[in-house]
Protein backbone atom coordinates (compact mmCIF):
# COMPACT_ATOMS: atom_id res chain seq x y z
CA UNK A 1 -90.84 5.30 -4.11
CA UNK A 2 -88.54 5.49 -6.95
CA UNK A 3 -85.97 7.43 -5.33
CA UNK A 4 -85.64 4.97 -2.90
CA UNK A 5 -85.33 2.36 -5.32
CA UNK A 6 -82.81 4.67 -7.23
CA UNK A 7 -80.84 5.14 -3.82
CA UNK A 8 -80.75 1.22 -3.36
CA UNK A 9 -79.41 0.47 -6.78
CA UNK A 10 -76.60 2.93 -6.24
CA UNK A 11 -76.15 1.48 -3.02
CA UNK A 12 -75.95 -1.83 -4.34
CA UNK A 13 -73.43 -1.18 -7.14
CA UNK A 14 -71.69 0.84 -4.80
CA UNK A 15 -70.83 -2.21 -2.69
CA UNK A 16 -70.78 -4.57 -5.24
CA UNK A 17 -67.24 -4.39 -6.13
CA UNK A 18 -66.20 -4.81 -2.43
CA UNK A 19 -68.32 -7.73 -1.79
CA UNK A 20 -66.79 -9.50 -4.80
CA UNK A 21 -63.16 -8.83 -3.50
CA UNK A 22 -63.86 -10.13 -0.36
CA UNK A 23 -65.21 -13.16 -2.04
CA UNK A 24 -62.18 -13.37 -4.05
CA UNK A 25 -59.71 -12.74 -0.91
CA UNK A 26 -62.03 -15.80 0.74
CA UNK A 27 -60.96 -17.72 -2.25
CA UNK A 28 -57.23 -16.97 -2.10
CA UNK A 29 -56.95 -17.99 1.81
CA UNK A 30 -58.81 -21.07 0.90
CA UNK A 31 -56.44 -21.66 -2.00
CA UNK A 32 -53.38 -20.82 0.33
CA UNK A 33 -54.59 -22.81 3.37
CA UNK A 34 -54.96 -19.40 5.61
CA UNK A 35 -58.72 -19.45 5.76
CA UNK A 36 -59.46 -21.42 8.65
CA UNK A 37 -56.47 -20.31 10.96
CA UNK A 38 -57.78 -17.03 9.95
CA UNK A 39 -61.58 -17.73 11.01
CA UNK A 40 -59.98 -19.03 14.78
CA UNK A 41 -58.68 -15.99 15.15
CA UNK A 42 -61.92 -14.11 14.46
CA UNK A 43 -63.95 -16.05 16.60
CA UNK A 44 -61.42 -15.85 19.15
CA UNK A 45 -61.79 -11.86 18.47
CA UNK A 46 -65.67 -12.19 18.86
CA UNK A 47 -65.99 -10.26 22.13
CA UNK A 48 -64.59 -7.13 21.03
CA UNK A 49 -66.28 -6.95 17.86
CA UNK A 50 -69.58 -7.23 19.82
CA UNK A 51 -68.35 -4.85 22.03
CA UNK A 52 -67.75 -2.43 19.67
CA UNK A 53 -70.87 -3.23 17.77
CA UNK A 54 -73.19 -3.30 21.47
CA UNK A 55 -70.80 0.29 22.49
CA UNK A 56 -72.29 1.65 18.81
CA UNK A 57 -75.80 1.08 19.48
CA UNK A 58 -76.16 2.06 23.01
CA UNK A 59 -73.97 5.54 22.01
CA UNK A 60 -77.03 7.30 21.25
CA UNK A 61 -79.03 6.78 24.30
CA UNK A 62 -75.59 7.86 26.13
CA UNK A 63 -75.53 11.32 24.25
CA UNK A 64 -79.42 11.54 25.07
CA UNK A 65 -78.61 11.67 28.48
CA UNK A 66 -75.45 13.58 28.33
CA UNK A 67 -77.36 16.98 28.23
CA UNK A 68 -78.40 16.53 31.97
CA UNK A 69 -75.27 14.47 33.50
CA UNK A 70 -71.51 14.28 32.38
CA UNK A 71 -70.51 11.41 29.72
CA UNK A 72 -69.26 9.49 32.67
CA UNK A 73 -71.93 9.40 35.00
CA UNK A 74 -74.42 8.65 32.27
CA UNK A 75 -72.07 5.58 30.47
CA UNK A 76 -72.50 4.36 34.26
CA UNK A 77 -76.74 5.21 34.02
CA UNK A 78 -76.89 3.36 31.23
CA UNK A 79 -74.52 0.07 31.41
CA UNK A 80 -75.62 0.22 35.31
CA UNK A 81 -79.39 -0.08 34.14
CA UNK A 82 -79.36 -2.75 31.26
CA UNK A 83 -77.32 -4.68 33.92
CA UNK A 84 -80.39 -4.41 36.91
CA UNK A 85 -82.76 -4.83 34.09
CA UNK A 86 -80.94 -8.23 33.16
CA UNK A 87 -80.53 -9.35 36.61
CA UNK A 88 -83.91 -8.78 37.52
CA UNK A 89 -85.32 -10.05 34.66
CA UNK A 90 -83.62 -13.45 35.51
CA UNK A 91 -83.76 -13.50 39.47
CA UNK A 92 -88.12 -13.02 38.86
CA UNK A 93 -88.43 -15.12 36.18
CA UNK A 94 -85.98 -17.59 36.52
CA UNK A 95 -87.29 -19.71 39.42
CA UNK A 96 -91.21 -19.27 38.35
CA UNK A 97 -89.81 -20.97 34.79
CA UNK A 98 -87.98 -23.53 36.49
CA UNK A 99 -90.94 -24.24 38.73
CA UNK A 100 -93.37 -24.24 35.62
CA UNK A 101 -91.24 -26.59 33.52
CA UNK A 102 -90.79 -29.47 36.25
CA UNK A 103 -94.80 -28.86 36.64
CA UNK A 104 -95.03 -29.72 32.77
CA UNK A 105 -92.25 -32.72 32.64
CA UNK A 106 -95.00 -34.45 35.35
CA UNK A 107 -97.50 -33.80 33.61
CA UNK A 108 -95.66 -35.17 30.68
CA UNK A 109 -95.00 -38.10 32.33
CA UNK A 110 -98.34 -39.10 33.50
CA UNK A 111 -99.49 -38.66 29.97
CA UNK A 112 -96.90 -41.28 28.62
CA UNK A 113 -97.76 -43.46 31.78
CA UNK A 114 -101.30 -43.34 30.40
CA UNK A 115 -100.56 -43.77 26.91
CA UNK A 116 -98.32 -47.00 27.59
CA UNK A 117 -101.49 -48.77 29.62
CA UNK A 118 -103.81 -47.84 26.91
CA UNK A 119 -101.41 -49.40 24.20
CA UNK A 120 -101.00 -52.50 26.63
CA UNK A 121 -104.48 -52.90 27.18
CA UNK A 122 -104.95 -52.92 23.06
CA UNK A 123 -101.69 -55.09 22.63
CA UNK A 124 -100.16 -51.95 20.81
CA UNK A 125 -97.07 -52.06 23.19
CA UNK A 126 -94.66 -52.69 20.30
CA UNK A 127 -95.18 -49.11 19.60
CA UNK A 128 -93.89 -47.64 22.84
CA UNK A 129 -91.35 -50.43 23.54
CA UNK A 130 -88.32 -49.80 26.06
CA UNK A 131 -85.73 -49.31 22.85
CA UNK A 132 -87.94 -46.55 21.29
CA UNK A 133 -88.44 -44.90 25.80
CA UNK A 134 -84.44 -45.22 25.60
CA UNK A 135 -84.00 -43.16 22.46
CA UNK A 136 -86.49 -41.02 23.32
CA UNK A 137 -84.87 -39.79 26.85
CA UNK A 138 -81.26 -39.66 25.21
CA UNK A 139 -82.42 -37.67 22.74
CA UNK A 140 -84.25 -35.15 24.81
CA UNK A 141 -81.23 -35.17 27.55
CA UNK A 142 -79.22 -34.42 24.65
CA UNK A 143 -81.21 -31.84 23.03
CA UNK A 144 -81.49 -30.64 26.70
CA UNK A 145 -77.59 -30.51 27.31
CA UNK A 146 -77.32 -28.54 24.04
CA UNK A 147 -79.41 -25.56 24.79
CA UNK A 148 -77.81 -25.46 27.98
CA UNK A 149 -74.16 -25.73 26.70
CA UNK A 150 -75.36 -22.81 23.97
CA UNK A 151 -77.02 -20.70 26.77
CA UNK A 152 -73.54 -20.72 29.05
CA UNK A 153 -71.53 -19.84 26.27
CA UNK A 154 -73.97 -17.12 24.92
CA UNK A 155 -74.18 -15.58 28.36
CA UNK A 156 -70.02 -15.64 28.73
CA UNK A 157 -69.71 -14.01 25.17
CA UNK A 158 -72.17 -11.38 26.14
CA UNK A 159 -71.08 -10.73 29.38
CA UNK A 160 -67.14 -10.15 28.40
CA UNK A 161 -68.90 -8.35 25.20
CA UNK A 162 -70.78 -6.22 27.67
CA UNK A 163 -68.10 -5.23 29.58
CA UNK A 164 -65.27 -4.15 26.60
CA UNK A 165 -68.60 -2.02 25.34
CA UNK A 166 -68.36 -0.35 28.83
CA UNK A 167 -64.61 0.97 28.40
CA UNK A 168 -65.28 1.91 25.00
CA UNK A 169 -67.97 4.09 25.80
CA UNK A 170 -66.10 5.53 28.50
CA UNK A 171 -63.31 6.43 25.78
CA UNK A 172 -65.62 7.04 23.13
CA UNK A 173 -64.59 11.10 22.09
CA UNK A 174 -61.49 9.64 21.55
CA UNK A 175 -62.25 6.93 18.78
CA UNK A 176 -64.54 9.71 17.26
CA UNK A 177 -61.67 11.93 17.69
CA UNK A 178 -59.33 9.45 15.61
CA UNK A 179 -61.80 9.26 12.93
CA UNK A 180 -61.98 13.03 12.39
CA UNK A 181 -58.36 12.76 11.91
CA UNK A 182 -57.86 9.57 9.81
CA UNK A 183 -60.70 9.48 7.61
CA UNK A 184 -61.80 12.11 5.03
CA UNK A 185 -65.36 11.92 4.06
CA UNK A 186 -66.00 11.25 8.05
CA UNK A 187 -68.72 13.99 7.92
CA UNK A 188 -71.07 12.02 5.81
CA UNK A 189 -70.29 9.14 8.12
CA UNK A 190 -71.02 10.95 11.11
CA UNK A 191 -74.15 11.89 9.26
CA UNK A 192 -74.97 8.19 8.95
CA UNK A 193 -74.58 7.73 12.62
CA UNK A 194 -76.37 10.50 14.01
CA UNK A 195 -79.57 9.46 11.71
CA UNK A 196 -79.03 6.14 13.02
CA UNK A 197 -78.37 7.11 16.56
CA UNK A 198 -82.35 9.24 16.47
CA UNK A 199 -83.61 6.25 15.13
CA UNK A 200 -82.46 4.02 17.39
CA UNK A 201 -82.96 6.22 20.56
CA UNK A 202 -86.66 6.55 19.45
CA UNK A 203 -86.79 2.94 18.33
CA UNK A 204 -85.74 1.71 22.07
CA UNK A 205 -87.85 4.00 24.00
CA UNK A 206 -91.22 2.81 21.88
CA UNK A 207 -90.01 -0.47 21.89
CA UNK A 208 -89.84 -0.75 25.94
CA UNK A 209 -93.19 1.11 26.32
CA UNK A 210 -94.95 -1.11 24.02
CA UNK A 211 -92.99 -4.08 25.33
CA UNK A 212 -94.10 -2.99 29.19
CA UNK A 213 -97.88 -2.21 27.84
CA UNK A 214 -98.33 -5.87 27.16
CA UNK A 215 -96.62 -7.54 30.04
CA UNK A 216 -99.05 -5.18 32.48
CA UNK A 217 -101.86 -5.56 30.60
CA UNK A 218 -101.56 -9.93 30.12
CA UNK A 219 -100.10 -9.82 33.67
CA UNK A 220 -103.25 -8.37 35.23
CA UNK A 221 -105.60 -10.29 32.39
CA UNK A 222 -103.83 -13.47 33.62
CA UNK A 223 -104.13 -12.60 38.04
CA UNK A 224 -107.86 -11.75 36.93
CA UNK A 225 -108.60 -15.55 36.13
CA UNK A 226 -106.35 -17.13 38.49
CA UNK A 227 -103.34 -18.11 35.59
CA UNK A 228 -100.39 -20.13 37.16
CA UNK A 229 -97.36 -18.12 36.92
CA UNK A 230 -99.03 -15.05 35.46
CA UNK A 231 -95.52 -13.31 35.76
CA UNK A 232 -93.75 -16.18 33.88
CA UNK A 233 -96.27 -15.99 30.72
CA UNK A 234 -97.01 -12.43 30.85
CA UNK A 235 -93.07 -12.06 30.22
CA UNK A 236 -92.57 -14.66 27.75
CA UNK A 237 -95.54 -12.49 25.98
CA UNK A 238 -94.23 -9.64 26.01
CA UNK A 239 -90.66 -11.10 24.35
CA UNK A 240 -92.28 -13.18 21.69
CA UNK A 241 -94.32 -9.70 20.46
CA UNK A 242 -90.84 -8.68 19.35
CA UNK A 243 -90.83 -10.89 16.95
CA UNK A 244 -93.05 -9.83 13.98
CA UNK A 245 -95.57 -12.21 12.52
CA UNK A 246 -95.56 -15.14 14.19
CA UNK A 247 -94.01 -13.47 17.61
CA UNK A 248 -97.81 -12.96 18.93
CA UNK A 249 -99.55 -15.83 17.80
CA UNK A 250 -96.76 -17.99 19.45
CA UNK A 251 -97.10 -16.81 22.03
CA UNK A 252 -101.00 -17.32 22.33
CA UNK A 253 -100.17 -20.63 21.55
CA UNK A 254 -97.91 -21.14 24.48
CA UNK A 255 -100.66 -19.37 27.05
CA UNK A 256 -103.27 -21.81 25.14
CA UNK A 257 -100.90 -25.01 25.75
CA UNK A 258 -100.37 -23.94 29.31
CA UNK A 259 -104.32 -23.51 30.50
CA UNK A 260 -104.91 -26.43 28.45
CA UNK A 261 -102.34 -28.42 31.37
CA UNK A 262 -103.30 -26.26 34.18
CA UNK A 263 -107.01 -26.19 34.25
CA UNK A 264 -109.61 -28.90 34.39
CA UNK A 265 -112.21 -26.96 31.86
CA UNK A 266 -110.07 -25.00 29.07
CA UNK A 267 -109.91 -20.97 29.98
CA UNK A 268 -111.26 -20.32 26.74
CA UNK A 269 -112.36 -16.51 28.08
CA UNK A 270 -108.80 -15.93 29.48
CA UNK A 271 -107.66 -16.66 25.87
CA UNK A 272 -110.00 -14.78 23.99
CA UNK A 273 -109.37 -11.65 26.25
CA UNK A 274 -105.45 -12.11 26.04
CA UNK A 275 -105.84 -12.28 21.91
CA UNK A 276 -108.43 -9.13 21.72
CA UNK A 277 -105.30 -7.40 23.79
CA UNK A 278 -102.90 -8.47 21.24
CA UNK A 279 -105.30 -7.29 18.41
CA UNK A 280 -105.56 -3.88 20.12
CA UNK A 281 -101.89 -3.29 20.84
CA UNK A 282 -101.13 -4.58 17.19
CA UNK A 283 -103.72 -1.93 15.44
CA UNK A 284 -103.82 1.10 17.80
CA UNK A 285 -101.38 1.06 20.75
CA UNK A 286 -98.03 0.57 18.81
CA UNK A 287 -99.39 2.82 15.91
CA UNK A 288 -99.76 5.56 18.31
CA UNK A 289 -96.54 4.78 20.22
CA UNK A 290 -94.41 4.69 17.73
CA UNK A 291 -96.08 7.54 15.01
CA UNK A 292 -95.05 6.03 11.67
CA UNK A 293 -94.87 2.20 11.81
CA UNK A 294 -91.81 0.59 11.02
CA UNK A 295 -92.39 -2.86 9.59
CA UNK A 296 -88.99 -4.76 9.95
CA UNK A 297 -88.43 -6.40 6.19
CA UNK A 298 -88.15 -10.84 6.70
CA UNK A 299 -85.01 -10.57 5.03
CA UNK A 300 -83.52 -8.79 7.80
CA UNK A 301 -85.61 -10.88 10.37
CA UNK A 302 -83.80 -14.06 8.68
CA UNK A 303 -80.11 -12.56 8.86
CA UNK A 304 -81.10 -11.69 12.72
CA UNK A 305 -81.47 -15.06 13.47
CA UNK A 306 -78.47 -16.69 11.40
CA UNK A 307 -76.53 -13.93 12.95
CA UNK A 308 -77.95 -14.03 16.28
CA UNK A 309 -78.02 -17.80 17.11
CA UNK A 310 -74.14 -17.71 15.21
CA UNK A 311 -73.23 -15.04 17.56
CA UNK A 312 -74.55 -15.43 20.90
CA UNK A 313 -76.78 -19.03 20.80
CA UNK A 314 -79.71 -18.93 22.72
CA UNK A 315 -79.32 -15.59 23.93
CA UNK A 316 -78.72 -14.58 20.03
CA UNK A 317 -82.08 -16.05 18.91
CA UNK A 318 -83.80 -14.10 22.00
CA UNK A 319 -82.06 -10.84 20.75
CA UNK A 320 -82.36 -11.42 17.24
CA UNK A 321 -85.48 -8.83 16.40
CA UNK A 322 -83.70 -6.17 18.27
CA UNK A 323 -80.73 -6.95 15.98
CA UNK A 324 -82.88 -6.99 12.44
CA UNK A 325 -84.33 -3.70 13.59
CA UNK A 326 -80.88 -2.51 14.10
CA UNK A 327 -79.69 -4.34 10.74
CA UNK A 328 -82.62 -2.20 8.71
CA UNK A 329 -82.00 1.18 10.54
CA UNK A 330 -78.39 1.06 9.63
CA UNK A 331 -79.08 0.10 6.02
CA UNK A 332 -82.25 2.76 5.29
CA UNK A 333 -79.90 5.33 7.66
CA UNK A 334 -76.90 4.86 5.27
CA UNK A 335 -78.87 5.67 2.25
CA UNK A 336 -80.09 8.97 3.90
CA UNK A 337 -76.60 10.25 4.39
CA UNK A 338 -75.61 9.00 1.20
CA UNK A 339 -77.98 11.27 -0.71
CA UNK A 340 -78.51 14.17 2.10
CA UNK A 341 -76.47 16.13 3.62
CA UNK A 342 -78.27 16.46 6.99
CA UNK A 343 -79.03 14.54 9.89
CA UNK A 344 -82.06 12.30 9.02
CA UNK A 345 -84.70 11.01 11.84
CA UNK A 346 -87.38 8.60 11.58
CA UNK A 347 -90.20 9.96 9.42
CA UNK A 348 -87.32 10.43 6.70
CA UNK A 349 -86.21 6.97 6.48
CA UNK A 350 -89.81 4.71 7.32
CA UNK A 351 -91.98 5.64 4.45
């Protein structure tokens, strides 16, 4: 433990001075008036640095494949399958939400409908007057317009991001090419990458088996007792898990709320079942799946979701585990290349 805590104080004096200049430099622009003409530019640039940054992190699952197709064929495998996956995800789940959201807003409403006679009958009306209804509805259509407005501009950021990933990875021997010619200590980086790239490629496959395990298992939990929209919840599930600590217990929550609309006597059973799943996946099933656990830090979980919902909105704040996973690999695989020569995997940088 102490050599890691002597490899993060080197690390942090090592980029120490270049944190401070870039402060400085921020200062300058400000002081100059260049800053936010500057920042315009960058966000107009946001695209390709995603690109480059989404090209980066699906590399390694590329070379995995590379020793049974060409580099071609299996940038096409890859970009081909996240885009099915995607598609699919939203063409089955999509309609069901839709379906189980105007299901909700009427129950909603009869709920209000009932509360306003009760408050008339008890000459409480003042409290639920037509000013306070008004406010109410343009607030929610507003809120409502929001996520919407963020969700369409997420999806076109990551869609054009998506697709300059695609032609980088199609070109990518040549940027590694250019590196090996342009930078001198590129071995050590390359070192960094590779013991990011094993982490990552065993990171994604345990994720998506872990991720599958539950939406199977809640999915047939859920068709056992006759759940609406099994599929709908069972996914949602499955996505909230990736978010540690309060990921799973949302989600209960949500499949709690839902019953608790749906069903005329609470599905307390259902519940129970659902949470002694949750308990087993969380103690034994991703233990065994993924050999050495790998608790993402909240300091990284709170950068993924400034970064994520500044990034990419709605989709951001969806993706925003995956990216603090990402954030902690880089940072625990630079400090094994910084202070090993070779190519790290993950039992040497999880302890």
């Amino acid at each position: 433990m102490k050599e890691k805590v002597n490899q993060l104080r080197v690390l942090l004096m090592r980029w120490l001075p270049a944190c401070l200049s870039i402060y400085i430099l921020v200062l300058i622009l400000k002081a100059v008036g260049l800053y936010d003409p500057l920042i315009t530019l960058l966000l107009a640039l946001k695209p390709l640095l995603y690109g480059l940054i989404l090209a980066l992190s699906l590399q390694p699952i590329i070379m995995s494949l590379n020793k049974y197709f060409t580099n071609r064929t299996s940038v096409f495998i890859v970009y081909g399958g996240g885009m099915i996956i995607f598609l699919g995800f939203l063409l089955l789940l999509l309609p069901v939400l839709i379906n189980e959201l105007s299901t909700i807003s009427s129950t909603l409403e009869s709920w209000l409908s009932e509360l306003s006679s009760w408050l008339n009958a008890n000459q409480l009306d003042f409290v639920f007057n037509d000013d306070f209804k008004r406010s109410l509805i343009n607030n929610s259509t507003d809120i409502g317009m929001k996520f919407v407005m963020d969700g369409v501009s997420g999806f076109t950021i990551f869609t054009l991001s998506y697709m300059i990933a695609f032609f980088i990875s199609i070109d990518f021997d040549a940027g590694v090419n250019m590196v090996k010619k342009y930078v001198v200590d590129h071995q050590r980086w390359f070192n960094f990458y590779k013991t990011g790239s094993n982490v990552v490629v065993q990171y994604i496959i345990g994720t998506c088996i872990d991720l599958l395990f539950i939406f199977v298992s809640v999915f047939l939990i859920l068709v056992l007792f006759k759940f609406p929209n099994s599929l709908l919840y069972a996914g949602l599930l499955a996505l909230l898990n990736l978010f540690p600590y309060i990921g799973a217990t949302i989600g209960i929550l949500l499949i709690a709320l839902a019953g608790y609309l749906h069903f005329t006597q609470f599905p307390i059973l259902c519940i129970a079942v659902v949470w002694v799943l949750q308990q087993i996946e969380a103690n034994f099933i991703q233990p065994l799946i993924f050999h050495k656990a790998m608790d993402v830090h909240p300091l990284y979980l709170f950068l993924g979701l400034l970064l994520g919902e500044a990034m990419l909105g709605v989709i951001g704040l969806i993706l925003s585990p995956i990216l603090a996973s990402f954030m902690q690999i880089s940072v625990r695989s630079y400090m094994h290349a910084a202070s090993h020569q070779n190519v790290g995997g993950w039992e040497d940088i999880f302890w």
